[in-house]
Protein backbone atom coordinates (compact mmCIF):
# COMPACT_ATOMS: atom_id res chain seq x y z
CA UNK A 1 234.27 -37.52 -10.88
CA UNK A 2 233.50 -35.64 -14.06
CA UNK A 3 234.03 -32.55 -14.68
CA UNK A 4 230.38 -32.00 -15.78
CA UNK A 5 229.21 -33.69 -12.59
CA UNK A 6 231.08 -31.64 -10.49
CA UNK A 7 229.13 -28.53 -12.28
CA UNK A 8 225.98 -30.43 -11.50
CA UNK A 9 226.18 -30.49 -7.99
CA UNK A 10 227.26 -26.74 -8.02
CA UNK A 11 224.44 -25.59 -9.26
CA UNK A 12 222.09 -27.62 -7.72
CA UNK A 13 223.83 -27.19 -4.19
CA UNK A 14 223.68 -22.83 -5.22
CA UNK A 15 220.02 -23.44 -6.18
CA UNK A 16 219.33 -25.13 -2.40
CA UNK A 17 220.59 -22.22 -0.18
CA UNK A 18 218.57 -19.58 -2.66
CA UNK A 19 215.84 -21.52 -1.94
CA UNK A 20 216.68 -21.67 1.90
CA UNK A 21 217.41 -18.35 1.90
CA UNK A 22 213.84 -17.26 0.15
CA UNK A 23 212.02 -19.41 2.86
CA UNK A 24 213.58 -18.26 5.63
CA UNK A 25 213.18 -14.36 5.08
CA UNK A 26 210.51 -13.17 6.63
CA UNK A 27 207.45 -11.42 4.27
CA UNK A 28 206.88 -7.87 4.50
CA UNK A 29 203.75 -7.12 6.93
CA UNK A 30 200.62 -5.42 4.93
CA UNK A 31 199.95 -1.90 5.08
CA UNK A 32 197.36 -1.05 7.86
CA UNK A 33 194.17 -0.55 6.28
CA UNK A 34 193.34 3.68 6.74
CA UNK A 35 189.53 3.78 8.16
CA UNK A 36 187.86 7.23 7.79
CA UNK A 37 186.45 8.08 10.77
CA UNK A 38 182.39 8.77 10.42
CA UNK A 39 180.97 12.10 10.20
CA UNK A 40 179.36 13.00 13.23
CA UNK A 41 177.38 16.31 14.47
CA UNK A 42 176.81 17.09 18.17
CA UNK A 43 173.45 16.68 19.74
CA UNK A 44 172.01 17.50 23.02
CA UNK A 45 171.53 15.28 25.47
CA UNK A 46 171.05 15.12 29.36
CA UNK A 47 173.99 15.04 31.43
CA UNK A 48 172.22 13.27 34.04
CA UNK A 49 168.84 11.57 34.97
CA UNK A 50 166.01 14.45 34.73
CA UNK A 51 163.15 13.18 37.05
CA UNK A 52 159.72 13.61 35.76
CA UNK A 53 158.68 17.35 37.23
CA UNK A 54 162.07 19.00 37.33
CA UNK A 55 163.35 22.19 36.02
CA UNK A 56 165.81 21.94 33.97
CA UNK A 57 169.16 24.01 34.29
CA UNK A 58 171.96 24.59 32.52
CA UNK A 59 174.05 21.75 34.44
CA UNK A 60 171.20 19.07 33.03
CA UNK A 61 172.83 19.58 28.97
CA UNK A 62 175.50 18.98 27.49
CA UNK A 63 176.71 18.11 23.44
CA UNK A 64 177.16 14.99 22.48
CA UNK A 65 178.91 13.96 19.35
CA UNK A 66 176.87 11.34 17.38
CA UNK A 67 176.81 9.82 14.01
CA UNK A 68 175.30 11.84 11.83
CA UNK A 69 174.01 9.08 9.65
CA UNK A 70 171.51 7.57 12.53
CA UNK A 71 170.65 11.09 14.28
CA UNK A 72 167.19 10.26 15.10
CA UNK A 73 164.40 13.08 13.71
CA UNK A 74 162.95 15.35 16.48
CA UNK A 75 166.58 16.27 18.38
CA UNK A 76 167.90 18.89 18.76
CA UNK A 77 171.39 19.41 16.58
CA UNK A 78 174.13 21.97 17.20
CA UNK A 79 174.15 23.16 13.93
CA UNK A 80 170.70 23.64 13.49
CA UNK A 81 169.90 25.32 17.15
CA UNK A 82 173.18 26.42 18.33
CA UNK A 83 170.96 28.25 21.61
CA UNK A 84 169.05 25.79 22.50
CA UNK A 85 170.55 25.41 25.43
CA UNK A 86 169.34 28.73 26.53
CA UNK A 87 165.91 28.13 25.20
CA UNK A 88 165.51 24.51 26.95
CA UNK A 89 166.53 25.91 30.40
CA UNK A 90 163.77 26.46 32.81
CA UNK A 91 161.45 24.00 30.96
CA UNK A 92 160.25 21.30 33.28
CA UNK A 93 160.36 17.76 32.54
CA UNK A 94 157.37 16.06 31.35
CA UNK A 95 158.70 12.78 31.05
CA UNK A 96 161.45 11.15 33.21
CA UNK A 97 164.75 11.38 31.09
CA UNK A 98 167.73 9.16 31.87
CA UNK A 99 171.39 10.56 31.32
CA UNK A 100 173.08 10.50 28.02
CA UNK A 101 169.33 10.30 26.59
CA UNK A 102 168.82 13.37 23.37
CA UNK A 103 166.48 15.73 24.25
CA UNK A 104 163.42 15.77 22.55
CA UNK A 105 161.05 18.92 23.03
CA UNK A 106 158.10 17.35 22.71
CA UNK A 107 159.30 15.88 26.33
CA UNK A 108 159.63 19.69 28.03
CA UNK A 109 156.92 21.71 28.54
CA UNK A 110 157.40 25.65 29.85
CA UNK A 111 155.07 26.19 32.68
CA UNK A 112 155.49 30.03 32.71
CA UNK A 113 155.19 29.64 36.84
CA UNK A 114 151.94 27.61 36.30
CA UNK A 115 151.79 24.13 38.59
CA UNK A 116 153.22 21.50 36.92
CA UNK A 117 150.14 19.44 36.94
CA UNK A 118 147.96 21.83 35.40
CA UNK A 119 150.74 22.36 32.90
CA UNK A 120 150.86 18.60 31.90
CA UNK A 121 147.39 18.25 31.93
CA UNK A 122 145.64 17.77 28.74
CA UNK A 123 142.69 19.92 27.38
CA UNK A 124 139.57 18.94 28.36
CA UNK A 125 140.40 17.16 31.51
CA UNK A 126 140.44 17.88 34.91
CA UNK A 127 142.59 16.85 37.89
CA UNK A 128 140.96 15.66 41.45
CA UNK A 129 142.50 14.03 43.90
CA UNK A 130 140.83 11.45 46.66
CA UNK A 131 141.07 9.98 49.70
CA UNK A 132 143.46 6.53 49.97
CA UNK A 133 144.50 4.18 52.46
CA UNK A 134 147.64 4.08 53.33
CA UNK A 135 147.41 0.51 54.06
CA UNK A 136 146.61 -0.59 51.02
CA UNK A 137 143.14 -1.44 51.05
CA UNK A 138 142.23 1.09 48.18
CA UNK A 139 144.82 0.91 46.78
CA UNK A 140 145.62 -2.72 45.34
CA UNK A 141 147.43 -3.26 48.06
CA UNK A 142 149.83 -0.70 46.96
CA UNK A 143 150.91 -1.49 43.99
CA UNK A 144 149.54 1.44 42.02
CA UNK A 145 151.86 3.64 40.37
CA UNK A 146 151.47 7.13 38.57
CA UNK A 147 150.56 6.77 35.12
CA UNK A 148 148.55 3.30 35.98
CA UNK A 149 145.02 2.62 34.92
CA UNK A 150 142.14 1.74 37.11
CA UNK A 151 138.53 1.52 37.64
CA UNK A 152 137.02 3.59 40.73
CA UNK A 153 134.31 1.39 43.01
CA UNK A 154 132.54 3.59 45.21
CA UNK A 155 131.28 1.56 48.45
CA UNK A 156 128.36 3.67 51.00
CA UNK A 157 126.55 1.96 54.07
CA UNK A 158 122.65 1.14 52.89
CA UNK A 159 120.94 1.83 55.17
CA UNK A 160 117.56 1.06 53.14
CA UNK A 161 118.00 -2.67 54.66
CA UNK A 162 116.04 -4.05 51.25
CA UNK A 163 119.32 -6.30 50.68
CA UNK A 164 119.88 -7.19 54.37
CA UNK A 165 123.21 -5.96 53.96
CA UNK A 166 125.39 -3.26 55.73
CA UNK A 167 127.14 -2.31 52.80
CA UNK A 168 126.75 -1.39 48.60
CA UNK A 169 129.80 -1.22 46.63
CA UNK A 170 129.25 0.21 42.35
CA UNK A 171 131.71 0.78 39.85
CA UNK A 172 131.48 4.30 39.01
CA UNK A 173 134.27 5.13 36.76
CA UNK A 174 135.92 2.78 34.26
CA UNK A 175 139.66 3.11 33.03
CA UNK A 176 140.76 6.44 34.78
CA UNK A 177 144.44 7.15 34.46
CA UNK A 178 146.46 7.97 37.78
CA UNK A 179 148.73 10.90 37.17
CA UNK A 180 149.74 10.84 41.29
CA UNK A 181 149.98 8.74 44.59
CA UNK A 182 150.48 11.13 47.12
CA UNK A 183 153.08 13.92 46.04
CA UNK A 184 154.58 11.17 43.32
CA UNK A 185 154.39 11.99 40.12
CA UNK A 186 156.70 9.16 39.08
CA UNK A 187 158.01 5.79 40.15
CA UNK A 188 160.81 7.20 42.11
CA UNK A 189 164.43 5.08 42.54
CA UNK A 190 163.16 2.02 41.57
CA UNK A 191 160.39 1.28 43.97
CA UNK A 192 157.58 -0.99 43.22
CA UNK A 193 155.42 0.59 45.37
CA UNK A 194 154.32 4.26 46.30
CA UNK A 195 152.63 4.66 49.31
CA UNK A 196 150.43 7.95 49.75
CA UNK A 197 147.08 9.61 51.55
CA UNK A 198 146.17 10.89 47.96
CA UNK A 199 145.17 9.20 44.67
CA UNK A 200 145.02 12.27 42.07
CA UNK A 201 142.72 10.97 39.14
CA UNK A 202 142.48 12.53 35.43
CA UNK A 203 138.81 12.55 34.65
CA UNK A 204 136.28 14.20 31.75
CA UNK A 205 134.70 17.78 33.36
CA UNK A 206 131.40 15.63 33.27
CA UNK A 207 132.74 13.08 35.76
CA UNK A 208 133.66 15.43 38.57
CA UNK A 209 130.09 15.96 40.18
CA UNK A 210 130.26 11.92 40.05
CA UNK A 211 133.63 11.59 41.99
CA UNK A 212 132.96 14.45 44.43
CA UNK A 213 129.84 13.30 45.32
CA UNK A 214 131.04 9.56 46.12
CA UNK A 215 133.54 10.57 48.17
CA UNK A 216 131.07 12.12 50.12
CA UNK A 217 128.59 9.48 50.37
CA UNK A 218 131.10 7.09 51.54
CA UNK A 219 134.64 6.16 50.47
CA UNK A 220 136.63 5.05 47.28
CA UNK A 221 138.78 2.48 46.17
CA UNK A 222 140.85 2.09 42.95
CA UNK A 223 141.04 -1.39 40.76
CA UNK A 224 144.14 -1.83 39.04
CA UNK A 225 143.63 -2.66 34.94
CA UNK A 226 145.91 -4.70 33.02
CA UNK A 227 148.49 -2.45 30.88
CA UNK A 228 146.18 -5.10 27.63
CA UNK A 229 142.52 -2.96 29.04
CA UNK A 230 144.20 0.08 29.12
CA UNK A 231 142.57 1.19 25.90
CA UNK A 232 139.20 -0.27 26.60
CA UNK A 233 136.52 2.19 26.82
CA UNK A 234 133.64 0.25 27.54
CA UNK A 235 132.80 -0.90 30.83
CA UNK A 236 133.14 -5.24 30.82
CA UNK A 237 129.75 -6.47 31.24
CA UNK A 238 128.51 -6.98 34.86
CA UNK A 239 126.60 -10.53 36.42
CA UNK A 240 123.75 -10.53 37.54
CA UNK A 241 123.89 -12.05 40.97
CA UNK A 242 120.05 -11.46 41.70
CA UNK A 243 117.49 -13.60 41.83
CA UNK A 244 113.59 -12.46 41.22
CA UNK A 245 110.75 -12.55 44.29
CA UNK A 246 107.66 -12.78 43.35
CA UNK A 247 105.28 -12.25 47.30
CA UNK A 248 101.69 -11.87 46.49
CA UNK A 249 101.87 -10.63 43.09
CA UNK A 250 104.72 -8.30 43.27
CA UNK A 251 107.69 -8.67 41.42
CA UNK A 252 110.83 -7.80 42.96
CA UNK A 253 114.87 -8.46 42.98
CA UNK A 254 117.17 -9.62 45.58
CA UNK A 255 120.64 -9.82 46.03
CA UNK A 256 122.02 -14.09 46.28
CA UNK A 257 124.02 -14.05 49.79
């Protein structure tokens, strides 16, 4: 073999194992990308559920740190009310507030030893409270919860005997919201139902006489409204299930049986 050749396959069998040798080292890993942490602030927020009507104490707050970039408006920050611990305690609940939820004044109310009720009420409007039964049969069979709507149908005995019946039943109040069933202000560990002697109504001061007086004439049952009426003011339009008499001249109306 040639001398030349001989340098040939020198170099090309040197040239091989660099080659080798590149592939088979391994590459350096990449630097871990540094992430800067996001500014947060602490806020205040419940450190446990806060059932509707409940004082508030000191063991119901606690800071929370939270992004500062998507701090809602309206809570409370650390650095802009460092006391507000102190001034939140003793407020009562107006609204039920779940754990880890900010707290949002607007949500408190001080009742400076007033009843809760009459602290929560709004101005203008008056709280009565009327005779259920327990069973269910003014009551929508139970299913009415504080907070609902409903219409209240008043129902006497008539003893006038003109309709040949034992009974009269009228609508008397449209849309009235419930603020309590019984001593439930809320719907209380999930139930679905709330079962009480005692429907307390929110109502105009013009609409007492009306509701006190009912409940005297005879009793009172509540009509649940769909959540989609709850901002209908009108009363729906009524049918006229009468039909006219007319006996020797006279005109006069009947109900159909």
């Amino acid at each position: 073999m040639s001398p030349a050749r001989i340098i040939i396959l020198v170099v090309a069998l040197v040239a091989g194992l660099g080659a080798a040798l590149l592939v088979a080292r391994p590459s350096p890993a990449p630097a871990p990308a540094t992430v800067e942490a996001a500014p947060t602030v602490p806020v205040l927020v419940a450190a446990s559920d806060i059932p509707v009507g409940n004082t508030v104490s000191a063991n119901d707050l606690r800071w929370l740190d939270w992004p500062l970039a998507s701090v809602p408006d309206g809570i409370i920050r650390k650095d802009e009310a460092p006391e507000a611990e102190t001034e939140i305690v003793g407020q009562v609940a107006r609204f039920a507030i779940l754990g880890a939820e900010p707290i949002r004044r607007e949500r408190l109310i001080r009742t400076d030893g007033t009843g809760f009720l009459s602290a929560v009420l709004p101005s203008g409007k008056r709280a009565v409270a009327i005779s259920t039964d327990s069973r269910g049969a003014s009551t929508a069979g139970g299913f009415i919860l504080p907070n609902d709507r409903v219409d209240v149908v008043s129902t006497w005995r008539d003893e006038s005997g003109r309709n040949g019946e034992a009974f009269a039943s009228e609508t008397i109040l449209h849309n009235i919201r419930v603020l309590a069933i019984g001593q439930n202000v809320q719907e209380r560990n999930g139930e679905k139902v709330v079962v009480g002697e005692t429907a307390t109504l929110e109502i105009d001061p013009g609409q007492v006489e009306i509701l006190v007086q009912a409940q005297k004439m005879g009793t009172l049952s509540l009509a649940l409204r769909s959540l989609k009426d709850a901002g209908e003011t009108t009363p729906p339009a009524q049918v006229d299930s009468s039909m006219t008499l007319v006996r020797f001249g006279v005109t006069s109306k009947s109900v159909k049986p």
